[in-house]
Protein backbone atom coordinates (compact mmCIF):
# COMPACT_ATOMS: atom_id res chain seq x y z
CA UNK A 1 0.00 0.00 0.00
CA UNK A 2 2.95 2.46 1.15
CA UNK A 3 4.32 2.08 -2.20
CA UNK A 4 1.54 2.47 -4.61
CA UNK A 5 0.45 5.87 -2.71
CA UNK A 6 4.15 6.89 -3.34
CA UNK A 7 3.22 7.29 -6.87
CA UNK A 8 -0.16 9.00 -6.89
CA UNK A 9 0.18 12.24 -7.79
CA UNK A 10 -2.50 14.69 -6.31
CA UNK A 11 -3.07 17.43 -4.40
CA UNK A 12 -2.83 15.22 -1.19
CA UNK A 13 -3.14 11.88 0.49
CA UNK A 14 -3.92 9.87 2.97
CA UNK A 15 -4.84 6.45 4.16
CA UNK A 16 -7.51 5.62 6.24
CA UNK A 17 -7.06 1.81 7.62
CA UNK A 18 -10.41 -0.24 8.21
CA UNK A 19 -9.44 -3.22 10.72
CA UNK A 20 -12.73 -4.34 10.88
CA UNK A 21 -14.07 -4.23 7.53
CA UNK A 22 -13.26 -6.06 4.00
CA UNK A 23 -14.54 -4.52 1.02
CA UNK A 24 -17.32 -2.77 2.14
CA UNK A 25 -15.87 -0.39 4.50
CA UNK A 26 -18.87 2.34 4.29
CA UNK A 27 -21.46 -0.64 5.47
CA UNK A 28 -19.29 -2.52 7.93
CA UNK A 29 -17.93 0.53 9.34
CA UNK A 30 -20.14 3.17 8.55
CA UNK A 31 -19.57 5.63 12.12
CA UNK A 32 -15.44 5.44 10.62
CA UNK A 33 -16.44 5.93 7.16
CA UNK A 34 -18.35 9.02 7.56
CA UNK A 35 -16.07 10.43 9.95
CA UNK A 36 -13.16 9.96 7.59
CA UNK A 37 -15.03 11.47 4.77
CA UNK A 38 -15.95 14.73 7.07
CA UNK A 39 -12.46 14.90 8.34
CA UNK A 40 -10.02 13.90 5.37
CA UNK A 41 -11.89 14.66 2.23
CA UNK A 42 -14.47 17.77 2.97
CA UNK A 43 -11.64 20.24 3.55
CA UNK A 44 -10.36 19.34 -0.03
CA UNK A 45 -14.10 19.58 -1.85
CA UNK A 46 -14.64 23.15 0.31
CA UNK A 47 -11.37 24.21 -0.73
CA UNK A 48 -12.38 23.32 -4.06
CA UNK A 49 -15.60 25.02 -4.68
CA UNK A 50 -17.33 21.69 -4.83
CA UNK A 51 -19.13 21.64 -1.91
CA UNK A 52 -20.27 24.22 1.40
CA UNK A 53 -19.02 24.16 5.07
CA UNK A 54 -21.92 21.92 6.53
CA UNK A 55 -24.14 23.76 9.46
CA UNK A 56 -22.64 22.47 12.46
């Protein structure tokens, strides 16, 4: 894993490791899932025009 992510190239990265899960992460570990997506990949879309600061 450590070495394919060495050779995407984008504006940033990061890995997010599901111990409990196998390929259905977002329904075996849906609490982790969403907070991941809030905290790792939201920034990036706000940043990016794509999406609004949610009403906390």
């Amino acid at each position: 894993m450590a070495r394919w992510l060495e050779t995407v190239t984008a504006p940033a990265t990061h890995v997010v490791w599901f111990e409990n899960s196998a390929h259905l992460c977002m329904f075996e570990e849906p609490g982790k899932f969403l907070v991941s997506l809030v905290t790792h990949a939201l920034p990036h879309a706000v940043a990016a025009g794509e999406s609004k600061t949610p009403a906390m």
